[in-house]
PDB file of N, CA and C in Angstrom:
ATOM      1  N   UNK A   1       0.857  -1.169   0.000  1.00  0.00           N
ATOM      2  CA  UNK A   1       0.000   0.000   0.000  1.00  0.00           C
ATOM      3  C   UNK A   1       0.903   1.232   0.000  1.00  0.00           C
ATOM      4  N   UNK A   2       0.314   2.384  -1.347  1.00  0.00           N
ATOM      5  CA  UNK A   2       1.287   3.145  -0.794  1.00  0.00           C
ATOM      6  C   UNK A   2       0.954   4.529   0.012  1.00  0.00           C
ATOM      7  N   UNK A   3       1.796   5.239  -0.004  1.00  0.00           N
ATOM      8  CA  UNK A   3       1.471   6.126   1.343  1.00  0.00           C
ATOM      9  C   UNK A   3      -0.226   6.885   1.437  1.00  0.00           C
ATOM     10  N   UNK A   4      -0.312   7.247  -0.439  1.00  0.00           N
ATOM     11  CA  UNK A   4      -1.456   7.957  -0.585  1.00  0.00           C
ATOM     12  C   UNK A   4      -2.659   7.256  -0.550  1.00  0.00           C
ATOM     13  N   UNK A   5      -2.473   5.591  -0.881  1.00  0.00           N
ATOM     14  CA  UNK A   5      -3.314   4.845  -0.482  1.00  0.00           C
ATOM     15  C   UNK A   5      -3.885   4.947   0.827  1.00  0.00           C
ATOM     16  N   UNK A   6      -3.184   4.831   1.530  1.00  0.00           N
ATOM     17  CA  UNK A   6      -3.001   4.496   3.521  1.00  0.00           C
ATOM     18  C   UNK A   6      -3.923   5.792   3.814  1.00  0.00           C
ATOM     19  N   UNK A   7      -3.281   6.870   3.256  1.00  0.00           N
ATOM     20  CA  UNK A   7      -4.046   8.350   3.612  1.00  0.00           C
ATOM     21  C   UNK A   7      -5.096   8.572   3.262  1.00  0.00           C
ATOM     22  N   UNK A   8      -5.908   7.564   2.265  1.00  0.00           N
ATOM     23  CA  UNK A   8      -7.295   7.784   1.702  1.00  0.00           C
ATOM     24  C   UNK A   8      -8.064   6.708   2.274  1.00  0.00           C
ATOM     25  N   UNK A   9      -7.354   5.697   2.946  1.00  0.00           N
ATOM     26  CA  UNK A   9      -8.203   4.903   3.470  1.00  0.00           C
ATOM     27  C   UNK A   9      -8.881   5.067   4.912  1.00  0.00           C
ATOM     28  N   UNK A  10      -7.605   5.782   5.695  1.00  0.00           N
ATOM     29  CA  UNK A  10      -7.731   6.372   6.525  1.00  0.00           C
ATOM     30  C   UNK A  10      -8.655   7.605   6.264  1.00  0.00           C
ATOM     31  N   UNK A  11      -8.526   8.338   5.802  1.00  0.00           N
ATOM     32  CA  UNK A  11      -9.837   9.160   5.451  1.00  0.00           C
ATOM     33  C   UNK A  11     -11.072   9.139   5.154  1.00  0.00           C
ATOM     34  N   UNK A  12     -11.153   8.576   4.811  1.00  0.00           N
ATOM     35  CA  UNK A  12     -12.395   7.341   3.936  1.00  0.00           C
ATOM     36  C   UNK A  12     -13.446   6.996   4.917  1.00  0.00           C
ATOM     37  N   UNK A  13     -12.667   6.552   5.803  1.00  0.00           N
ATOM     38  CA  UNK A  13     -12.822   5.185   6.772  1.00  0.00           C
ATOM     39  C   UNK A  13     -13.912   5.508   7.380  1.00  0.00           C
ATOM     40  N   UNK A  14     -14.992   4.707   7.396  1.00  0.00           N
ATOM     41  CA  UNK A  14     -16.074   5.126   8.645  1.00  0.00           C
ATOM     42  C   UNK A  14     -16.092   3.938   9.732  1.00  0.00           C
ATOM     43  N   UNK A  15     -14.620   3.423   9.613  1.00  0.00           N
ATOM     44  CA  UNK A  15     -14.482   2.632  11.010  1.00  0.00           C
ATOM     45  C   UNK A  15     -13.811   3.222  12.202  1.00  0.00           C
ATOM     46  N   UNK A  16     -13.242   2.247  12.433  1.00  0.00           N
ATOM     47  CA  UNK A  16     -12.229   3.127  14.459  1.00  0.00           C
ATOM     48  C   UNK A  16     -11.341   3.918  13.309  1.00  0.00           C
ATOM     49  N   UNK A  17     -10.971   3.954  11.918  1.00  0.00           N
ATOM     50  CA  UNK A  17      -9.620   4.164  11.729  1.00  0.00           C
ATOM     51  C   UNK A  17      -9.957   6.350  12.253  1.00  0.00           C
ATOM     52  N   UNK A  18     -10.989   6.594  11.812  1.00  0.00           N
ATOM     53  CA  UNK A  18     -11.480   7.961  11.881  1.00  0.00           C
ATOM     54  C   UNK A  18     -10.773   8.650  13.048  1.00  0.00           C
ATOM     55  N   UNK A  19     -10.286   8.200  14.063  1.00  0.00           N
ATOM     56  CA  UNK A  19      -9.925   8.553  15.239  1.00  0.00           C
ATOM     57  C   UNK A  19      -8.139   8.543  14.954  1.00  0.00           C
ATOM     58  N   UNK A  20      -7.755   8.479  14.086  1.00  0.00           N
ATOM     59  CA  UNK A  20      -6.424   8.370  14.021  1.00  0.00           C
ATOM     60  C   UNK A  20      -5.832  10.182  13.423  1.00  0.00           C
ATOM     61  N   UNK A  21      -4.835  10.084  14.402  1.00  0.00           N
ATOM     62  CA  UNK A  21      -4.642  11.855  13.882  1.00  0.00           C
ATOM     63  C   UNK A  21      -3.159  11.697  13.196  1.00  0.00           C
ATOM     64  N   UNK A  22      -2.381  10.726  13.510  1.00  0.00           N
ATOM     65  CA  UNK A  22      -1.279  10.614  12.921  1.00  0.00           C
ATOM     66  C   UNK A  22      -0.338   9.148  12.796  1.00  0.00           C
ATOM     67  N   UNK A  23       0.126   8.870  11.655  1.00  0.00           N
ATOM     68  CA  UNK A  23       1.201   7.899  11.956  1.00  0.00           C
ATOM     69  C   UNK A  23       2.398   7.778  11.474  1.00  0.00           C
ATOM     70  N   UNK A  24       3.582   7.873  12.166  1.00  0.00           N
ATOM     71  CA  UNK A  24       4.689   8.645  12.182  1.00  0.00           C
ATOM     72  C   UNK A  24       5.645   6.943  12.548  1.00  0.00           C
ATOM     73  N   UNK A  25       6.725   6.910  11.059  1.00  0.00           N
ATOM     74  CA  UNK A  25       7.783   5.247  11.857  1.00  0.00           C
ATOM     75  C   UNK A  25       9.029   5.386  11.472  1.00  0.00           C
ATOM     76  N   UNK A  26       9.719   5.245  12.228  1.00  0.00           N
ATOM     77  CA  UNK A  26      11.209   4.886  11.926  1.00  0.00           C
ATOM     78  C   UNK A  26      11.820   4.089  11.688  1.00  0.00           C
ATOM     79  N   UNK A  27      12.738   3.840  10.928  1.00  0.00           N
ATOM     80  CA  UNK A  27      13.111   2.359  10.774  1.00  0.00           C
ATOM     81  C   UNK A  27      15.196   2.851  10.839  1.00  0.00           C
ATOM     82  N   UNK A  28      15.739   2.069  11.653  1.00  0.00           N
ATOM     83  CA  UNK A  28      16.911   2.269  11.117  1.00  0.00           C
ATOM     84  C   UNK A  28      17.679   3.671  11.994  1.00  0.00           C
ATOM     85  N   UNK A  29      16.615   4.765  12.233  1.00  0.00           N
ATOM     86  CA  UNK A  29      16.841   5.705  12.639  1.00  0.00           C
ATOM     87  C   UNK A  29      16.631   6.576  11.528  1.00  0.00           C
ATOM     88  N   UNK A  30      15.652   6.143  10.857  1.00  0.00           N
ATOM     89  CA  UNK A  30      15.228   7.286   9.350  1.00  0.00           C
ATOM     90  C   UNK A  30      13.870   7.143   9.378  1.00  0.00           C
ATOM     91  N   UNK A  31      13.190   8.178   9.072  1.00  0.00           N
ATOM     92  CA  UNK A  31      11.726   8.099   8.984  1.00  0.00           C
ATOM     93  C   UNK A  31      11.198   7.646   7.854  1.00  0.00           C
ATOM     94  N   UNK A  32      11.213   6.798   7.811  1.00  0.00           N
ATOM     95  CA  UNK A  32      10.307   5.728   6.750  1.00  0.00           C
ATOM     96  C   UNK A  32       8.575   6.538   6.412  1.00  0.00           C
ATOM     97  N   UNK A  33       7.975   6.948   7.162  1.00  0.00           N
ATOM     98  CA  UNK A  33       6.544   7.443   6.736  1.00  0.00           C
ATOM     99  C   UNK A  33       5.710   7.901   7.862  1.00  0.00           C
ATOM    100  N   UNK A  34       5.474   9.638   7.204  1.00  0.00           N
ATOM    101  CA  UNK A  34       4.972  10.221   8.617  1.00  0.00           C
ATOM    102  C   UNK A  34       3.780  11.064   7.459  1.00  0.00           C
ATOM    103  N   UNK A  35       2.175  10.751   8.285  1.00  0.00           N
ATOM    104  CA  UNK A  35       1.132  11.138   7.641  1.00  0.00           C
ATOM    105  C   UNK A  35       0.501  11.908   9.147  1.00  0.00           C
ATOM    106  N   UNK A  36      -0.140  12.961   9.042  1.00  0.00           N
ATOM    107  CA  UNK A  36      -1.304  13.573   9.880  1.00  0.00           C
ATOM    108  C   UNK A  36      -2.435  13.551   9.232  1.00  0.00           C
ATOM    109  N   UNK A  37      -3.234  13.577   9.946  1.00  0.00           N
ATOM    110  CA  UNK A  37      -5.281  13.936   9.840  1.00  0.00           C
ATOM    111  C   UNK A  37      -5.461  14.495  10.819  1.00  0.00           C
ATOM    112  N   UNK A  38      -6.723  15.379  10.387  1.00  0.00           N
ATOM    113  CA  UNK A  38      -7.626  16.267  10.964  1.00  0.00           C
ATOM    114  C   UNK A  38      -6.996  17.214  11.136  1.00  0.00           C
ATOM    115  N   UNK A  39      -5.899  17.688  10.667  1.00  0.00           N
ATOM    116  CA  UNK A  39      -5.527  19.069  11.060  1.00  0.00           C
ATOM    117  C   UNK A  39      -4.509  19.174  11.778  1.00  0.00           C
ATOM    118  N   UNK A  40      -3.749  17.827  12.439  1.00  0.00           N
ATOM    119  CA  UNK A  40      -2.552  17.466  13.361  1.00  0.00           C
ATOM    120  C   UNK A  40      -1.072  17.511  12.242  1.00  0.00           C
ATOM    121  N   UNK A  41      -0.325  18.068  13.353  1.00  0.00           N
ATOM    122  CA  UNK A  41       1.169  18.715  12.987  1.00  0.00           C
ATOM    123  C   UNK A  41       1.628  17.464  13.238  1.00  0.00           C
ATOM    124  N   UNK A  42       2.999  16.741  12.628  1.00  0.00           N
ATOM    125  CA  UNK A  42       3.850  15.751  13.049  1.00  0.00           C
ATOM    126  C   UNK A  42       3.997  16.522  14.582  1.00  0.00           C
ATOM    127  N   UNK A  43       4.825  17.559  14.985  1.00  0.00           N
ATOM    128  CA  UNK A  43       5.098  17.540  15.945  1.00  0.00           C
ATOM    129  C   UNK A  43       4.515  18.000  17.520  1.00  0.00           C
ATOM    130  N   UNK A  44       3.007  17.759  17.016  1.00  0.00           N
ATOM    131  CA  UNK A  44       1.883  18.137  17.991  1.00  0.00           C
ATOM    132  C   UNK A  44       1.732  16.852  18.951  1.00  0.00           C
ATOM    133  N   UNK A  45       1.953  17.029  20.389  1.00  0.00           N
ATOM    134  CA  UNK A  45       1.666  16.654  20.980  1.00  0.00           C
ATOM    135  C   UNK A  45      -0.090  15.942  21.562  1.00  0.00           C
ATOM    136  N   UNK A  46      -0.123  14.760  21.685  1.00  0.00           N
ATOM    137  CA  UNK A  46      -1.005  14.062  21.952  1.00  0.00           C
ATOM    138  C   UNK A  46      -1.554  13.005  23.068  1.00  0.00           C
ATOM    139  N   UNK A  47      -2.794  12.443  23.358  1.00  0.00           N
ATOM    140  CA  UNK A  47      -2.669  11.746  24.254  1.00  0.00           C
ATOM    141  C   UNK A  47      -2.615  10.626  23.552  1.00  0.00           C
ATOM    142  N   UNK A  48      -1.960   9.402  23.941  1.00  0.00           N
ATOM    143  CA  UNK A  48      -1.930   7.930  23.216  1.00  0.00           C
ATOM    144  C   UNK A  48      -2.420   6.955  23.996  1.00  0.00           C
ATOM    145  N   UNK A  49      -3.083   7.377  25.037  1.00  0.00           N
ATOM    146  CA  UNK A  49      -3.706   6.596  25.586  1.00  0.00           C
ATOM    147  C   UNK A  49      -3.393   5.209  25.364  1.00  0.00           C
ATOM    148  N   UNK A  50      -3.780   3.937  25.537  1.00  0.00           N
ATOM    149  CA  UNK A  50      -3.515   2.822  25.531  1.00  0.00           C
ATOM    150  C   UNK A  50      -2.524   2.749  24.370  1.00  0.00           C
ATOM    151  N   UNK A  51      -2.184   2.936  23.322  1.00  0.00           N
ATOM    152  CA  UNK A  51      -1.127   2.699  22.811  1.00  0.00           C
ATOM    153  C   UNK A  51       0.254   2.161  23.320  1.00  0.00           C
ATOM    154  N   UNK A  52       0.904   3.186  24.708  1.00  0.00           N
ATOM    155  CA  UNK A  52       2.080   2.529  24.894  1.00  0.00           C
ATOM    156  C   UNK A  52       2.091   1.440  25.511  1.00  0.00           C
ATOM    157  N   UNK A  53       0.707   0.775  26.206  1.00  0.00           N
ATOM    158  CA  UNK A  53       1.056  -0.369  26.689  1.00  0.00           C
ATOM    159  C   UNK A  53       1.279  -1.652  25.344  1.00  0.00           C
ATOM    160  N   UNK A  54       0.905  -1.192  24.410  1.00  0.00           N
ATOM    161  CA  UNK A  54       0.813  -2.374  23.458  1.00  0.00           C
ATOM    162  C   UNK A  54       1.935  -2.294  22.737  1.00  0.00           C
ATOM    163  N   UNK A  55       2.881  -1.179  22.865  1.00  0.00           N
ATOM    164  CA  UNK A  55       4.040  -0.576  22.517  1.00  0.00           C
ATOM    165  C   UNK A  55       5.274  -2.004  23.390  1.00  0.00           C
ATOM    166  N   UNK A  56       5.106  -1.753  25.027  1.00  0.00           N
ATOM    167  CA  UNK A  56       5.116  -2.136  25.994  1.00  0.00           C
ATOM    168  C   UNK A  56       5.618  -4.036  25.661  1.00  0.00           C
ATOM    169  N   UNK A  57       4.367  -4.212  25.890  1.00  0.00           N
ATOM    170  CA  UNK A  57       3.668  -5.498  25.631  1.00  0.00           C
ATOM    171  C   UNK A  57       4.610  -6.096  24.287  1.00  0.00           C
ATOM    172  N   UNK A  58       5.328  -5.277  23.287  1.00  0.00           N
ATOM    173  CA  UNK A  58       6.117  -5.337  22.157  1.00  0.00           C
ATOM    174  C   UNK A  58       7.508  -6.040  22.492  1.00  0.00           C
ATOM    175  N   UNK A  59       7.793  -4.912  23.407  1.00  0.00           N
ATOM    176  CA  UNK A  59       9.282  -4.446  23.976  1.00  0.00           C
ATOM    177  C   UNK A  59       9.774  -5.787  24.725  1.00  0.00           C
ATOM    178  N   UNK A  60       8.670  -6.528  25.758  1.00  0.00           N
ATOM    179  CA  UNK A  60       8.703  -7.249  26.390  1.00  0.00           C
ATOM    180  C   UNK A  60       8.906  -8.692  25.768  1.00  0.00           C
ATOM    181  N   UNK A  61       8.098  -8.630  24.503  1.00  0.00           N
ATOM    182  CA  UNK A  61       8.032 -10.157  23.586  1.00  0.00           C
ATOM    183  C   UNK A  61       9.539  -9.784  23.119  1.00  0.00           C
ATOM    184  N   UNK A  62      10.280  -8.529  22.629  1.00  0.00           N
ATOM    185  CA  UNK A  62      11.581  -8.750  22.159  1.00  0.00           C
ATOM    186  C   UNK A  62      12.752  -9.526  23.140  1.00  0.00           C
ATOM    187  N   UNK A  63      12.785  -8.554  24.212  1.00  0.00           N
ATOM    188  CA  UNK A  63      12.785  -9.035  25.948  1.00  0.00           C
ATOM    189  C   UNK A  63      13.565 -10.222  25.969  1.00  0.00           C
ATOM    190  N   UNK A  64      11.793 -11.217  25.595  1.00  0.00           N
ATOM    191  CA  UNK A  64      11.645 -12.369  26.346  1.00  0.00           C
ATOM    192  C   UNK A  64      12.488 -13.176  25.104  1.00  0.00           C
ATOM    193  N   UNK A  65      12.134 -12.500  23.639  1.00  0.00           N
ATOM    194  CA  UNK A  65      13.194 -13.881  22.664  1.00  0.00           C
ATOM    195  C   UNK A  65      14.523 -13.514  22.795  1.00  0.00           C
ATOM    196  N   UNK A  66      14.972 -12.236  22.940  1.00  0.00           N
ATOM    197  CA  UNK A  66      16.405 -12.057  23.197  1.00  0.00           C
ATOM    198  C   UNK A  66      17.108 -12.282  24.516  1.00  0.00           C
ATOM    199  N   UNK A  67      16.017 -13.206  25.325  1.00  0.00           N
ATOM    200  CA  UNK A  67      16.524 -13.581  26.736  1.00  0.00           C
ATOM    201  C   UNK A  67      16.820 -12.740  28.104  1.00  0.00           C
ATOM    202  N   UNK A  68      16.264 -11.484  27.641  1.00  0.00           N
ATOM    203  CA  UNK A  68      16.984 -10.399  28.544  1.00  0.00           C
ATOM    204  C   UNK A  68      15.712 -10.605  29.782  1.00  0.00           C
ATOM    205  N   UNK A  69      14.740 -11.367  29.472  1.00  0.00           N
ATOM    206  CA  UNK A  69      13.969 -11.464  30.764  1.00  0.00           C
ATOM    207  C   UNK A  69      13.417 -12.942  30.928  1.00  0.00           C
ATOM    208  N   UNK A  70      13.550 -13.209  31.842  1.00  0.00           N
ATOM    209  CA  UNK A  70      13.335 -14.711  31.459  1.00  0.00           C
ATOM    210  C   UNK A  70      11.665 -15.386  31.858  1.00  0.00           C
ATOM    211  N   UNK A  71      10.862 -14.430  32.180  1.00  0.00           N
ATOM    212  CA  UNK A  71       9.624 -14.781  31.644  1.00  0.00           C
ATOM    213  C   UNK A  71       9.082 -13.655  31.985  1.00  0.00           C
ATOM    214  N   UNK A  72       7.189 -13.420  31.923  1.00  0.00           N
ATOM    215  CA  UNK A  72       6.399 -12.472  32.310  1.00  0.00           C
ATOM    216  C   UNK A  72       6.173 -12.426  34.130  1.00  0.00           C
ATOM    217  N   UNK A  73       6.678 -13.773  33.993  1.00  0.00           N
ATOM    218  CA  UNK A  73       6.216 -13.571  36.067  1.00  0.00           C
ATOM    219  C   UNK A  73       7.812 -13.529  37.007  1.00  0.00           C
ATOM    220  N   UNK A  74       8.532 -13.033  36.053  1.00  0.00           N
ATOM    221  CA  UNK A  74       9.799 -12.732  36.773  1.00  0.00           C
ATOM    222  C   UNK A  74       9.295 -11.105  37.563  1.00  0.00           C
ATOM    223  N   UNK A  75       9.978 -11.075  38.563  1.00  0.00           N
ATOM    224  CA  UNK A  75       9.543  -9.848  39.573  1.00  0.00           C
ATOM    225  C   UNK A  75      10.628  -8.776  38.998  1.00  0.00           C
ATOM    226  N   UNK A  76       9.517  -7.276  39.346  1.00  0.00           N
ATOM    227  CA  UNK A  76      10.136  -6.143  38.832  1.00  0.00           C
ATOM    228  C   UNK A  76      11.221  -5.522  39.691  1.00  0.00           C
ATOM    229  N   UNK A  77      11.356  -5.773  40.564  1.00  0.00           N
ATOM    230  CA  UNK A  77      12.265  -5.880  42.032  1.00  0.00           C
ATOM    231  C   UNK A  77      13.545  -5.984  41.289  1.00  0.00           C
ATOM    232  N   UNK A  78      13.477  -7.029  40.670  1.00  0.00           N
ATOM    233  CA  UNK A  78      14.907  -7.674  40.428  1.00  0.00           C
ATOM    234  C   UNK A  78      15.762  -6.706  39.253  1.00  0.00           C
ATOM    235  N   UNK A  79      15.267  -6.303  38.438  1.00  0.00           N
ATOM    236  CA  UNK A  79      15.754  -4.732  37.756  1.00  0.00           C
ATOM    237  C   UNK A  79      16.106  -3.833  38.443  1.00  0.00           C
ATOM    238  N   UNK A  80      15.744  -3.916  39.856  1.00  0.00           N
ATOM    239  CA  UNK A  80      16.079  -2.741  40.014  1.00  0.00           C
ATOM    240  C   UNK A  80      17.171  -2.413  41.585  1.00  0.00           C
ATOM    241  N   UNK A  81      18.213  -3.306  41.082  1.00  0.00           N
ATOM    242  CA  UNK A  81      18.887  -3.949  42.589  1.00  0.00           C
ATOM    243  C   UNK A  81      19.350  -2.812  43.267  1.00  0.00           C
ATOM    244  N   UNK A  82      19.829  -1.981  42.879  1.00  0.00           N
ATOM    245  CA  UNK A  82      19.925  -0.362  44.020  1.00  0.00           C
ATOM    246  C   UNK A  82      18.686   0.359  44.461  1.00  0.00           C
ATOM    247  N   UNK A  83      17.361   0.171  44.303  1.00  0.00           N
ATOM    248  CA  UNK A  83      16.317   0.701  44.456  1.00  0.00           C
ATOM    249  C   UNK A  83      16.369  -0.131  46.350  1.00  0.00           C
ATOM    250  N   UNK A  84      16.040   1.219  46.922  1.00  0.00           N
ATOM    251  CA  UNK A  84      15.977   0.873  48.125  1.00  0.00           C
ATOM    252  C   UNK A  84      14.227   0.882  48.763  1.00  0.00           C
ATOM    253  N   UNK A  85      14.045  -0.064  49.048  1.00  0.00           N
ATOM    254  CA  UNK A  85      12.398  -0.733  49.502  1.00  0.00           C
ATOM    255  C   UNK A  85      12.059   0.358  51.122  1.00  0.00           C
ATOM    256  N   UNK A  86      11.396   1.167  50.576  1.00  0.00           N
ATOM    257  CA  UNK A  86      10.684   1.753  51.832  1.00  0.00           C
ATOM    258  C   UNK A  86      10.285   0.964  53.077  1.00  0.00           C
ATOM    259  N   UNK A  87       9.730   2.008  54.070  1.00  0.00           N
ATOM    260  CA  UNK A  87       9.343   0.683  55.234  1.00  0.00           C
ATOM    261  C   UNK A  87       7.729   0.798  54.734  1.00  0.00           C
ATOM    262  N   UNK A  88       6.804  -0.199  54.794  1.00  0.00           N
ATOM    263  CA  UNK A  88       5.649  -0.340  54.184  1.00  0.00           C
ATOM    264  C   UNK A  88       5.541  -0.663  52.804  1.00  0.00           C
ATOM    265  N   UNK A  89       6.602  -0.752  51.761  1.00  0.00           N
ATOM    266  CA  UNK A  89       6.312  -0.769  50.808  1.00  0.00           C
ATOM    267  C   UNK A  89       6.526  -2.449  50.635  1.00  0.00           C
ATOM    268  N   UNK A  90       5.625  -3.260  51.216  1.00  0.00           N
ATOM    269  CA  UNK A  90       6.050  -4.779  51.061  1.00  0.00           C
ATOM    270  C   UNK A  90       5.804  -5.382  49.753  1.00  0.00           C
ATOM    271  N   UNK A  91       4.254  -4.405  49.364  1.00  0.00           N
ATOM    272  CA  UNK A  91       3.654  -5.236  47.964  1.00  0.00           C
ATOM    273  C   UNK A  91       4.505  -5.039  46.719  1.00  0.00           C
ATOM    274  N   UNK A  92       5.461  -4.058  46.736  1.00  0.00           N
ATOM    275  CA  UNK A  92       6.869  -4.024  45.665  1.00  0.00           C
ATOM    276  C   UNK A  92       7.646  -4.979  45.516  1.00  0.00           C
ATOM    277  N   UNK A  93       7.486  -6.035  46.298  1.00  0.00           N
ATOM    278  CA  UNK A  93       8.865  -7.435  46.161  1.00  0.00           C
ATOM    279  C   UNK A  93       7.705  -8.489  45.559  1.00  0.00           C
ATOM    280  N   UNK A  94       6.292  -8.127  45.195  1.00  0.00           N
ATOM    281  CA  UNK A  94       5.384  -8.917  44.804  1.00  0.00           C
ATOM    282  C   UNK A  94       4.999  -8.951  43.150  1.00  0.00           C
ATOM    283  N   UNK A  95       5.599  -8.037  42.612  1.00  0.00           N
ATOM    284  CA  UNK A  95       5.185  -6.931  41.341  1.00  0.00           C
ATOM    285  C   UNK A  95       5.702  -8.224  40.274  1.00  0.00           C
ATOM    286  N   UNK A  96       5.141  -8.209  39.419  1.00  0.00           N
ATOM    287  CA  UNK A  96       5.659  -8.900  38.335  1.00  0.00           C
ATOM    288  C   UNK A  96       5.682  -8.264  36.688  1.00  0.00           C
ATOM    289  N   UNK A  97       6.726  -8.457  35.964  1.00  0.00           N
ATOM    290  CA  UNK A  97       6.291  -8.306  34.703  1.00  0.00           C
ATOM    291  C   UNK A  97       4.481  -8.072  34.254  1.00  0.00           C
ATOM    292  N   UNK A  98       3.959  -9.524  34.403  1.00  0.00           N
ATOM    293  CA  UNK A  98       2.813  -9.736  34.089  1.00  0.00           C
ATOM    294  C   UNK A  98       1.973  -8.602  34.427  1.00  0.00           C
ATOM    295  N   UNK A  99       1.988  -8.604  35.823  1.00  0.00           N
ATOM    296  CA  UNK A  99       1.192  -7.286  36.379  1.00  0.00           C
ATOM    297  C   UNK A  99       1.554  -5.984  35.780  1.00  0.00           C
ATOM    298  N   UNK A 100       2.225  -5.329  35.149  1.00  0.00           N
ATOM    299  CA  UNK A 100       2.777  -4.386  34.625  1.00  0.00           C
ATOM    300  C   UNK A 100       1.893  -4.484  33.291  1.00  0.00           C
ATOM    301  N   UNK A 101       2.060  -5.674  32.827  1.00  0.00           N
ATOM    302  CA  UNK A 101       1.571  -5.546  31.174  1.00  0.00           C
ATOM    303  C   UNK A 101      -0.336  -5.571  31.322  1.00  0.00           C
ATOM    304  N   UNK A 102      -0.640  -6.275  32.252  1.00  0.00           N
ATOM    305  CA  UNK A 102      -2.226  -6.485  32.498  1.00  0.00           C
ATOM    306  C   UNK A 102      -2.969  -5.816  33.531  1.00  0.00           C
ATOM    307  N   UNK A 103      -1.885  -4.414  33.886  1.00  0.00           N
ATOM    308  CA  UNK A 103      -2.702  -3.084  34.478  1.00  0.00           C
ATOM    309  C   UNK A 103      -2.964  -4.013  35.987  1.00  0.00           C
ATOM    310  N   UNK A 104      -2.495  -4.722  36.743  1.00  0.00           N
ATOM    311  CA  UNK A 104      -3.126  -5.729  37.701  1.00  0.00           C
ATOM    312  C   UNK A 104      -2.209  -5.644  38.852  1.00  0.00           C
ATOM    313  N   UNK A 105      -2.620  -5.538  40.260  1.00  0.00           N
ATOM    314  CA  UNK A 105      -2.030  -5.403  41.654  1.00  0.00           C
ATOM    315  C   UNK A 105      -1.643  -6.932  41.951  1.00  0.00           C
ATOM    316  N   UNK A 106      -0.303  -7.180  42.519  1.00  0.00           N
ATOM    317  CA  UNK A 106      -0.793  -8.580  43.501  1.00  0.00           C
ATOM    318  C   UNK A 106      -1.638  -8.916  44.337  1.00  0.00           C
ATOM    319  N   UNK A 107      -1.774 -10.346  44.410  1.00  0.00           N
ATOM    320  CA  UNK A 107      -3.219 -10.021  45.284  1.00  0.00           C
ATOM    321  C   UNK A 107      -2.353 -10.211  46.811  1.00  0.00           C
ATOM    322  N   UNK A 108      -3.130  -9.583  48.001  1.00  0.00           N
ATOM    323  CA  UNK A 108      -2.367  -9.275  49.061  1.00  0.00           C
ATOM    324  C   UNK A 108      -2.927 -10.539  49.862  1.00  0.00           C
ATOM    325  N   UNK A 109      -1.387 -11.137  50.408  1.00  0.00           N
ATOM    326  CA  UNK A 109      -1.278 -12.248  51.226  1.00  0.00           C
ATOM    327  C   UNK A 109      -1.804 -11.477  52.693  1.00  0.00           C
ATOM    328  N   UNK A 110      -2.782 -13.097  52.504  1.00  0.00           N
ATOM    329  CA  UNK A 110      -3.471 -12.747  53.960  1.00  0.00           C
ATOM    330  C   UNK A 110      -2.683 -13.690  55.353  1.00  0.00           C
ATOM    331  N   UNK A 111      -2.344 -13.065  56.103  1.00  0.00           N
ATOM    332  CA  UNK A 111      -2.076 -14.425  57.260  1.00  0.00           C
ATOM    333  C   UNK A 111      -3.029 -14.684  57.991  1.00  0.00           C
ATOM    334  N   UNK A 112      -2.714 -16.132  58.368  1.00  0.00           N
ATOM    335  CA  UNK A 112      -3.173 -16.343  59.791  1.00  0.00           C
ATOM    336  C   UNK A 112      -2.803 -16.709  60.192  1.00  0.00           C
ATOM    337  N   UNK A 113      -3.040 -16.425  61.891  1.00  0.00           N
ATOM    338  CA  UNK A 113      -2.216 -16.873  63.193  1.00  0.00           C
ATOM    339  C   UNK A 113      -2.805 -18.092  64.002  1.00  0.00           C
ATOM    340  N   UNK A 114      -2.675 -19.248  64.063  1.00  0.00           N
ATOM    341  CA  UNK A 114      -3.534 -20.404  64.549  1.00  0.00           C
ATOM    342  C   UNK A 114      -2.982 -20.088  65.601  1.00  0.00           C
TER     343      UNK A 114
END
């Protein structure tokens, strides 16, 4: 598809695409293809709302094939070995990858005392 294609389809579109104000890629460290709609500047600032988690969620699958993490339920703790653990902050040694990518708390260990 080429660029002017992409830009008319996107225009066109009376699906989700209507909501798109820009798409801007690099490849290499060269800009391969940068289009705006509705009136948006390449260098206008925006909200991307859910985007970077799927950005995220990307970074992590590279991550995990280039070995640099060795799964999703490895703890976020462990990145960060000079980070010094507050007093109260227990549920931080609980944190996982996973939870990071699926917006999700650990669930908090309950005791009991027989």
């Amino acid at each position: 598809m080429t660029k002017e294609q992409l830009h008319k389809y996107v225009s066109e579109s009376t699906r989700n695409e209507s909501n798109i104000c820009q798409i801007y890629a690099i490849k290499e460290g060269l800009d391969v293809y940068d289009d705006c709609w509705h009136g948006f500047k390449t260098l206008n600032a925006m909200n991307v709302n859910s985007v970077t988690k799927g950005i995220m969620a990307l970074l992590v699958g590279i991550a995990l094939d280039k070995g640099f993490i060795k799964n999703v339920d490895q703890k976020v703790i462990d990145f960060f070995l000079d980070y010094i653990v507050k007093r109260g902050e227990k549920t931080i040694y609980e944190v996982t990858i996973r939870h990071l990518l699926t917006m999700t708390a650990p669930k908090k260990i309950s005791l009991s005392f027989s």
